[in-house]
PDB file of N, CA and C in Angstrom:
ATOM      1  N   UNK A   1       0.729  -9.267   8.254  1.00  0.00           N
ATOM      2  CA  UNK A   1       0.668  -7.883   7.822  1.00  0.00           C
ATOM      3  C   UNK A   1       1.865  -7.151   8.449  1.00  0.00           C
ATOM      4  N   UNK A   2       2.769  -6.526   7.577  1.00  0.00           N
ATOM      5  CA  UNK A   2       3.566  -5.440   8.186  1.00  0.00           C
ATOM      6  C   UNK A   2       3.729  -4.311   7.638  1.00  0.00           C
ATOM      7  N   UNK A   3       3.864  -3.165   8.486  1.00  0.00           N
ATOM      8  CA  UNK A   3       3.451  -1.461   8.487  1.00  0.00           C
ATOM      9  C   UNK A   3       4.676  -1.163   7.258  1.00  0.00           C
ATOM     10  N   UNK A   4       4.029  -0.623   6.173  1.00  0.00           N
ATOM     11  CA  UNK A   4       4.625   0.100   5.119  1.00  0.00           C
ATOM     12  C   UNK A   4       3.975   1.571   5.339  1.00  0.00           C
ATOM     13  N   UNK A   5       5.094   2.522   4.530  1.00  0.00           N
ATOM     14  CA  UNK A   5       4.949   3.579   4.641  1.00  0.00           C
ATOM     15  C   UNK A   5       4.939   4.598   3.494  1.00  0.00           C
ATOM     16  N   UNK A   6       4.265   4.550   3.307  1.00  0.00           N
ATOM     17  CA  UNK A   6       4.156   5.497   1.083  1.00  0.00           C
ATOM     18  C   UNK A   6       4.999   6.693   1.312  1.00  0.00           C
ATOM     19  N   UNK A   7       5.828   6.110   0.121  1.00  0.00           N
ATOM     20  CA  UNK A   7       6.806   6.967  -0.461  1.00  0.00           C
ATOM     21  C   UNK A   7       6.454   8.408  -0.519  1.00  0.00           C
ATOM     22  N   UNK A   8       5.071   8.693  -0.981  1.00  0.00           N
ATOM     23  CA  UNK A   8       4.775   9.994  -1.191  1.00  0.00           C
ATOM     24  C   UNK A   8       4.620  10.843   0.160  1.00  0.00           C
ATOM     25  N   UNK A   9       3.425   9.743   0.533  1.00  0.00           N
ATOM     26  CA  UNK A   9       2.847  11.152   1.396  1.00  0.00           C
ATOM     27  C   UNK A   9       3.306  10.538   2.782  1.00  0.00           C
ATOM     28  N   UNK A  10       3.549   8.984   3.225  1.00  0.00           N
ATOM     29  CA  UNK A  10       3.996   8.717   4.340  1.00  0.00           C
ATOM     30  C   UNK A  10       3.234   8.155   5.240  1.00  0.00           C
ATOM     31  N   UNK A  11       1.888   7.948   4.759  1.00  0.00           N
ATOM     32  CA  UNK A  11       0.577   7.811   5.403  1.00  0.00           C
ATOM     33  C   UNK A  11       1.078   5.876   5.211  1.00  0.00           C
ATOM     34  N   UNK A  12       1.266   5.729   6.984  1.00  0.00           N
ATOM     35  CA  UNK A  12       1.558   4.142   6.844  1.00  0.00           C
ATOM     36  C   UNK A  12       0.333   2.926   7.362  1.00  0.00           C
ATOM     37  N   UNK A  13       0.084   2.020   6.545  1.00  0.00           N
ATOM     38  CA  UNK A  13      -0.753   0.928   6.480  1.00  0.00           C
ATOM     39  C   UNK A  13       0.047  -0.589   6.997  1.00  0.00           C
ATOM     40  N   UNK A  14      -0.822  -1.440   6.824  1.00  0.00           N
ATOM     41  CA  UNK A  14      -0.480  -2.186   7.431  1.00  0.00           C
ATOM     42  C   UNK A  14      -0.522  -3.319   5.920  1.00  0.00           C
ATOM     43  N   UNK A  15       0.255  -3.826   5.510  1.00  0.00           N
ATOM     44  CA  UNK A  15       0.342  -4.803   4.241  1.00  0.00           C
ATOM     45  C   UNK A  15       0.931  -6.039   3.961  1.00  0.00           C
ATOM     46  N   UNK A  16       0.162  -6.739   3.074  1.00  0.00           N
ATOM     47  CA  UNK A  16       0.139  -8.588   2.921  1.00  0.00           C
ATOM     48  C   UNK A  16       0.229  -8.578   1.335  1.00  0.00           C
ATOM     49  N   UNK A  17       1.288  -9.652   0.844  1.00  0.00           N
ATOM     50  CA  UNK A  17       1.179  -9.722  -0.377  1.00  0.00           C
ATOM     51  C   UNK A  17       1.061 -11.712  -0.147  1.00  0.00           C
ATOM     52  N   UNK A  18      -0.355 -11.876  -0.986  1.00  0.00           N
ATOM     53  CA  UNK A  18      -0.416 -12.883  -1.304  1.00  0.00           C
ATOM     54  C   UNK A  18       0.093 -13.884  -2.602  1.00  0.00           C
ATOM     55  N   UNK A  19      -0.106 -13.028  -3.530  1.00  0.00           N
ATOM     56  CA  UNK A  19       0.456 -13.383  -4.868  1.00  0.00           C
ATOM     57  C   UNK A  19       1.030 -11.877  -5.635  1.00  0.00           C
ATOM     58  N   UNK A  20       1.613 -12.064  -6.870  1.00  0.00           N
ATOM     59  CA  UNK A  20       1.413 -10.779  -7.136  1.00  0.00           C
ATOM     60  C   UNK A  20       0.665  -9.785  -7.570  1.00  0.00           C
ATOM     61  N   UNK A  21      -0.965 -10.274  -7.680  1.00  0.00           N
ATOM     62  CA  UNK A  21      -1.685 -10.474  -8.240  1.00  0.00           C
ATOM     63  C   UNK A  21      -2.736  -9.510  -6.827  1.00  0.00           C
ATOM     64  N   UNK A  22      -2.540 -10.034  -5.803  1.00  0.00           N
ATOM     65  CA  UNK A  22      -3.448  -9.922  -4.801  1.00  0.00           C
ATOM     66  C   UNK A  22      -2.505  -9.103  -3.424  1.00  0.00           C
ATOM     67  N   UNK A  23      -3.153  -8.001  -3.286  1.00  0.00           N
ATOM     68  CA  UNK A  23      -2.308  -7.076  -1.778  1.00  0.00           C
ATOM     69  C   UNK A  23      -3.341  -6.810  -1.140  1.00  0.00           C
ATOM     70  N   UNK A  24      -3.547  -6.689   0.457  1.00  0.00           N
ATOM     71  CA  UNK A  24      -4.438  -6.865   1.022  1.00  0.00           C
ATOM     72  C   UNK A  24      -3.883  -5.549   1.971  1.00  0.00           C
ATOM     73  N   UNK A  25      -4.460  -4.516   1.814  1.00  0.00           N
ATOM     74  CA  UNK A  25      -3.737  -3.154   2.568  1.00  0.00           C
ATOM     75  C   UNK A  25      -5.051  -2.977   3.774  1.00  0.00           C
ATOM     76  N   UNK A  26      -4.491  -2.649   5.100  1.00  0.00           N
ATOM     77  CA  UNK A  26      -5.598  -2.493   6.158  1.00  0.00           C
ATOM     78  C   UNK A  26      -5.265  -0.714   6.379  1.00  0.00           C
ATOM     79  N   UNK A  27      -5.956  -0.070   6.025  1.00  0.00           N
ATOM     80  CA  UNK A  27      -6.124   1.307   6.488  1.00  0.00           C
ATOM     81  C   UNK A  27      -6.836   1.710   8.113  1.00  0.00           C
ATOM     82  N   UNK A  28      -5.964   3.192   8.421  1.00  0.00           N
ATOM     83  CA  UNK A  28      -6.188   3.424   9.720  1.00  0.00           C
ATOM     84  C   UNK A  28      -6.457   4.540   9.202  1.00  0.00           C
ATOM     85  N   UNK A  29      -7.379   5.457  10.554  1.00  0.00           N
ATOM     86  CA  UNK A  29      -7.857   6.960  10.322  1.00  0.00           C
ATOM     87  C   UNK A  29      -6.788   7.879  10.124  1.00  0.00           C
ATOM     88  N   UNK A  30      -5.790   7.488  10.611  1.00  0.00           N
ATOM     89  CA  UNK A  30      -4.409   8.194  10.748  1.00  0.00           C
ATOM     90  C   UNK A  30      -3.725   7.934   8.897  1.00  0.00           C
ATOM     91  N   UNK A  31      -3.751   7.270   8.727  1.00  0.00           N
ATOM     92  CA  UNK A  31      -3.475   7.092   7.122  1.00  0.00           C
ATOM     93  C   UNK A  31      -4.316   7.499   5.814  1.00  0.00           C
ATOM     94  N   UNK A  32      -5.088   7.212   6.726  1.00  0.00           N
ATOM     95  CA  UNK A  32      -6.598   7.798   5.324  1.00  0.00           C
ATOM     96  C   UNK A  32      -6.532   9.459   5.591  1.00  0.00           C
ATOM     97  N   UNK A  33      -6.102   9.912   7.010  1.00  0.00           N
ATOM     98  CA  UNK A  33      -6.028  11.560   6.711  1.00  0.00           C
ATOM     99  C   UNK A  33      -4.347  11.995   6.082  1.00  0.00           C
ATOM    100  N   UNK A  34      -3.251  11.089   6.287  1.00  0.00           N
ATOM    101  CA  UNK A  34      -2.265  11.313   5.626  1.00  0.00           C
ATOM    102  C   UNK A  34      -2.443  11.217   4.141  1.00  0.00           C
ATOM    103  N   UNK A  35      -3.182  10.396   3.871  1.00  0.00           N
ATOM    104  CA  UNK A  35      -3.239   9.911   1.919  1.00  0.00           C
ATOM    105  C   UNK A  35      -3.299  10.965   1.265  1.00  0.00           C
ATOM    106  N   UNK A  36      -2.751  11.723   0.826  1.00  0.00           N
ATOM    107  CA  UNK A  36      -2.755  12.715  -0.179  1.00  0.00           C
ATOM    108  C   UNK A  36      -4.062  12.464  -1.400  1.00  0.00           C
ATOM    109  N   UNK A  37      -3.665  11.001  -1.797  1.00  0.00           N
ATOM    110  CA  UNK A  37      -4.616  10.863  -2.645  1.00  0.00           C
ATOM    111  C   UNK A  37      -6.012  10.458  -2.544  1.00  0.00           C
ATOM    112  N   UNK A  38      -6.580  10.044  -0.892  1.00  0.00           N
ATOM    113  CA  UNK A  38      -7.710  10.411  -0.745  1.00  0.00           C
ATOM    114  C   UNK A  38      -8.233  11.520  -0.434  1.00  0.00           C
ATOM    115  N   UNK A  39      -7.556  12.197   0.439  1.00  0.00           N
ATOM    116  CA  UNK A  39      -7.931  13.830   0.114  1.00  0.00           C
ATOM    117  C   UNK A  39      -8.267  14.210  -1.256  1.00  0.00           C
ATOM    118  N   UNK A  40      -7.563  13.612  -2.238  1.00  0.00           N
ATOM    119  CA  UNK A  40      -8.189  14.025  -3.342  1.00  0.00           C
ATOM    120  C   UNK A  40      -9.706  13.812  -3.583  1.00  0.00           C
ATOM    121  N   UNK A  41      -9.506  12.536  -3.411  1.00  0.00           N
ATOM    122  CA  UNK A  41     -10.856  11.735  -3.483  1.00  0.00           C
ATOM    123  C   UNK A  41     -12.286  12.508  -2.867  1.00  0.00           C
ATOM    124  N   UNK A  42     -11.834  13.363  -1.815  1.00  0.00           N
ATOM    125  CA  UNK A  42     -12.990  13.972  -1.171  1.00  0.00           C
ATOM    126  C   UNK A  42     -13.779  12.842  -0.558  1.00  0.00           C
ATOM    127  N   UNK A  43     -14.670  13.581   0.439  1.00  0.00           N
ATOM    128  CA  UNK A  43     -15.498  12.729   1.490  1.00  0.00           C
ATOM    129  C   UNK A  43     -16.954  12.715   0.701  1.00  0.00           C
ATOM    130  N   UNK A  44     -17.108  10.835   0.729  1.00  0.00           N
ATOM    131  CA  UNK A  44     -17.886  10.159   0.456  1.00  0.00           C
ATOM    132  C   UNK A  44     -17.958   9.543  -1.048  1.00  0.00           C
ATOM    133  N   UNK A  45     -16.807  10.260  -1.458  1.00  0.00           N
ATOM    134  CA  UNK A  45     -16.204   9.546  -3.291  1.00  0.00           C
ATOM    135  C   UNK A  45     -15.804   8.320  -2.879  1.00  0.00           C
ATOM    136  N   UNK A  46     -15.488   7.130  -4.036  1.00  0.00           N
ATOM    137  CA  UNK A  46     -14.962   5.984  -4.189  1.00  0.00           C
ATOM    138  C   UNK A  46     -13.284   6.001  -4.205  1.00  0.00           C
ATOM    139  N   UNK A  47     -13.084   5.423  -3.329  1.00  0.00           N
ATOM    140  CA  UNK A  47     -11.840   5.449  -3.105  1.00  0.00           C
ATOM    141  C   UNK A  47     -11.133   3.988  -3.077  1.00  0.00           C
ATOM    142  N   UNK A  48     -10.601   3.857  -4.403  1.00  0.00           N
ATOM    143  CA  UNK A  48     -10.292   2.575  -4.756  1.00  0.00           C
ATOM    144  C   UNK A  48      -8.936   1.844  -4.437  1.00  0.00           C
ATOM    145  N   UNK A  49      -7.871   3.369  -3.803  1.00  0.00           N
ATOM    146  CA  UNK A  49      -6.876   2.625  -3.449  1.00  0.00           C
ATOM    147  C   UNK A  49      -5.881   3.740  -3.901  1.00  0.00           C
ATOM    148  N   UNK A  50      -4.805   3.348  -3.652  1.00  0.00           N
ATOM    149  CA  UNK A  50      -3.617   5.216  -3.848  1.00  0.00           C
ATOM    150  C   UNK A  50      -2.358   4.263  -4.968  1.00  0.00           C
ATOM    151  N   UNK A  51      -2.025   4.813  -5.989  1.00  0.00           N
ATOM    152  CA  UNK A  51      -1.328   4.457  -6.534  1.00  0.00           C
ATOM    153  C   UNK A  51       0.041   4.496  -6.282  1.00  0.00           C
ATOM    154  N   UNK A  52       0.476   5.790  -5.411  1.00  0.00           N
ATOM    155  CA  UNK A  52       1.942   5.773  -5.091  1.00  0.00           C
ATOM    156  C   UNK A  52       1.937   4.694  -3.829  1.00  0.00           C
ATOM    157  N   UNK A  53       1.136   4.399  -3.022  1.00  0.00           N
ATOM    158  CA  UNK A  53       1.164   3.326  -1.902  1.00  0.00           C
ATOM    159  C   UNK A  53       1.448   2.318  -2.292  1.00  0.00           C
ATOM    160  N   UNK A  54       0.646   2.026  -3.360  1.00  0.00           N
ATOM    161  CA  UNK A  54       0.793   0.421  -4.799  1.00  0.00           C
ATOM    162  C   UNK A  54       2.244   0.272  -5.178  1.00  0.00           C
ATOM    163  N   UNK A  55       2.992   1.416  -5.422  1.00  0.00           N
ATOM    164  CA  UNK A  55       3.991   1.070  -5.844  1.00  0.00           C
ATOM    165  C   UNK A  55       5.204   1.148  -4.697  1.00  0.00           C
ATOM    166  N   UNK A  56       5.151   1.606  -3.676  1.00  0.00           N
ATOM    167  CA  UNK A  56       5.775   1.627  -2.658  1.00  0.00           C
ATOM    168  C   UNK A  56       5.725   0.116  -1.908  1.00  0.00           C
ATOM    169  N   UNK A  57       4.084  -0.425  -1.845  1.00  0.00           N
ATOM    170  CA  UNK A  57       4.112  -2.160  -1.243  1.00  0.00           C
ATOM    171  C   UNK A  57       5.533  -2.534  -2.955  1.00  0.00           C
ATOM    172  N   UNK A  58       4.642  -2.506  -3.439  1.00  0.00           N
ATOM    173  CA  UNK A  58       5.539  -3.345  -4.554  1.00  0.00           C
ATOM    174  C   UNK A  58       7.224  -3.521  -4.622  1.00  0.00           C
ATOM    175  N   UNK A  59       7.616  -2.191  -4.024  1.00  0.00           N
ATOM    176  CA  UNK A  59       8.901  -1.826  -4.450  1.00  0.00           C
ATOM    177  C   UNK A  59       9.559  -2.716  -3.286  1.00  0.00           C
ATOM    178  N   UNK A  60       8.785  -2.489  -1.767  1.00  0.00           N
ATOM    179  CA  UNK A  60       8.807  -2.782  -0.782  1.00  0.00           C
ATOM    180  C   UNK A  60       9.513  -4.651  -0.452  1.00  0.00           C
ATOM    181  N   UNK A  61       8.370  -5.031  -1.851  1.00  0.00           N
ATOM    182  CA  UNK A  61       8.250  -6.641  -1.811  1.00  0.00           C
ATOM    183  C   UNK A  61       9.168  -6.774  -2.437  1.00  0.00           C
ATOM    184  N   UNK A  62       9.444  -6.361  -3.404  1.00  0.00           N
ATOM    185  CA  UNK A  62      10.891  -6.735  -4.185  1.00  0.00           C
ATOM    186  C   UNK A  62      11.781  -6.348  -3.497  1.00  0.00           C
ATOM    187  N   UNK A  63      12.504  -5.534  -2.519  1.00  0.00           N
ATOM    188  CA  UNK A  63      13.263  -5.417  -2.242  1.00  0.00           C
ATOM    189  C   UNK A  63      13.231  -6.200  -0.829  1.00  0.00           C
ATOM    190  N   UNK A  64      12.515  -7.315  -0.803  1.00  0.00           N
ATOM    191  CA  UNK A  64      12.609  -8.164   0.556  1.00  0.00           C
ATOM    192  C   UNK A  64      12.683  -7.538   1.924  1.00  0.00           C
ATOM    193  N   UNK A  65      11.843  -6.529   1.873  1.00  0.00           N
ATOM    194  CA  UNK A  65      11.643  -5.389   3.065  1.00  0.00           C
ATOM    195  C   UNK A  65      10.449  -6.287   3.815  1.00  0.00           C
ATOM    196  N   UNK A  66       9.904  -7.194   3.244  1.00  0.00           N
ATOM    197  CA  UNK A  66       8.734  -7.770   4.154  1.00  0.00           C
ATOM    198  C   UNK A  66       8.254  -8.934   2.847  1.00  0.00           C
ATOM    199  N   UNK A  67       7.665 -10.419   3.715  1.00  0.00           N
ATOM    200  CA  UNK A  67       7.565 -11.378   3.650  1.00  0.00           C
ATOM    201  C   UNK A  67       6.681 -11.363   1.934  1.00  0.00           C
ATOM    202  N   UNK A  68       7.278 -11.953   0.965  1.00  0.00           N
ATOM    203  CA  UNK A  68       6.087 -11.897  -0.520  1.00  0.00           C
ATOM    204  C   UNK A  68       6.363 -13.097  -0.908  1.00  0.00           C
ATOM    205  N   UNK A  69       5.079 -13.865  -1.779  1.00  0.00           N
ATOM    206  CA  UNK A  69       4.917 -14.851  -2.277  1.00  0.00           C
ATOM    207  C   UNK A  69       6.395 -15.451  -3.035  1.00  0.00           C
ATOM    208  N   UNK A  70       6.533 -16.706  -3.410  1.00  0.00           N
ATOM    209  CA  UNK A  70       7.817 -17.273  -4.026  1.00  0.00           C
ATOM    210  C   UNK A  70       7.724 -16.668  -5.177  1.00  0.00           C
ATOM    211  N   UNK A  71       8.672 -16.346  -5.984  1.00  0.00           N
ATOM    212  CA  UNK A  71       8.772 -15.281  -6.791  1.00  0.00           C
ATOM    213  C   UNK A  71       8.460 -14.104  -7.349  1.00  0.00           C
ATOM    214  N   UNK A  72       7.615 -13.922  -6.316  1.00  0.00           N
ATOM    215  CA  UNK A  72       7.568 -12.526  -6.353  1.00  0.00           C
ATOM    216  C   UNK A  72       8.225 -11.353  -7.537  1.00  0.00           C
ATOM    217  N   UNK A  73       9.443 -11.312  -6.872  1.00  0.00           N
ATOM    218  CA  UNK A  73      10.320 -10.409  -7.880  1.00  0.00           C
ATOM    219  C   UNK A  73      10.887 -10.701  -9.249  1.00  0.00           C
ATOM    220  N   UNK A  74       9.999 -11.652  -9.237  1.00  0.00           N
ATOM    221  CA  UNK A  74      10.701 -12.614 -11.066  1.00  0.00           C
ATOM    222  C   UNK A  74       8.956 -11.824 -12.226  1.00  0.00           C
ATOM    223  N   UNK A  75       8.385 -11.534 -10.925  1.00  0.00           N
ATOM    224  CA  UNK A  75       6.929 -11.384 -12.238  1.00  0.00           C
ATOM    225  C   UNK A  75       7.084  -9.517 -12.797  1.00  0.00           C
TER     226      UNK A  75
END
């Protein structure tokens, strides 16, 4: 796992890309109050995951900023 940091709001996690298919993000209290987009979410809603974070690991992995599956950046 290594600490990425969302583009948007900055709120940084800790992240694993197994395939491209599969990201395994570990949230801290410190990130879940940065998330812009769980704030949206409000306390005790389903909170399935932040889309600008999604694309920040992603961008992250393609640009060989941290360790991603063998081809990764071809899918």
């Amino acid at each position: 796992m290594v600490p990425v940091a969302c583009g948007t709001c900055g709120a940084r996690v800790e992240a694993r890309k197994s395939s491209w298919e599969q990201t395994s993000v570990q949230w801290n209290a410190e990130a879940l109050a940065a998330c812009s987009e769980r704030r949206t979410a409000g306390t005790g809603a389903v909170f399935t995951g932040c889309p600008a974070l999604r694309t920040t690991i992603r961008r992250a992995a393609a640009e060989g900023e941290f360790r991603a599956p063998p081809g990764y950046a071809d899918t």
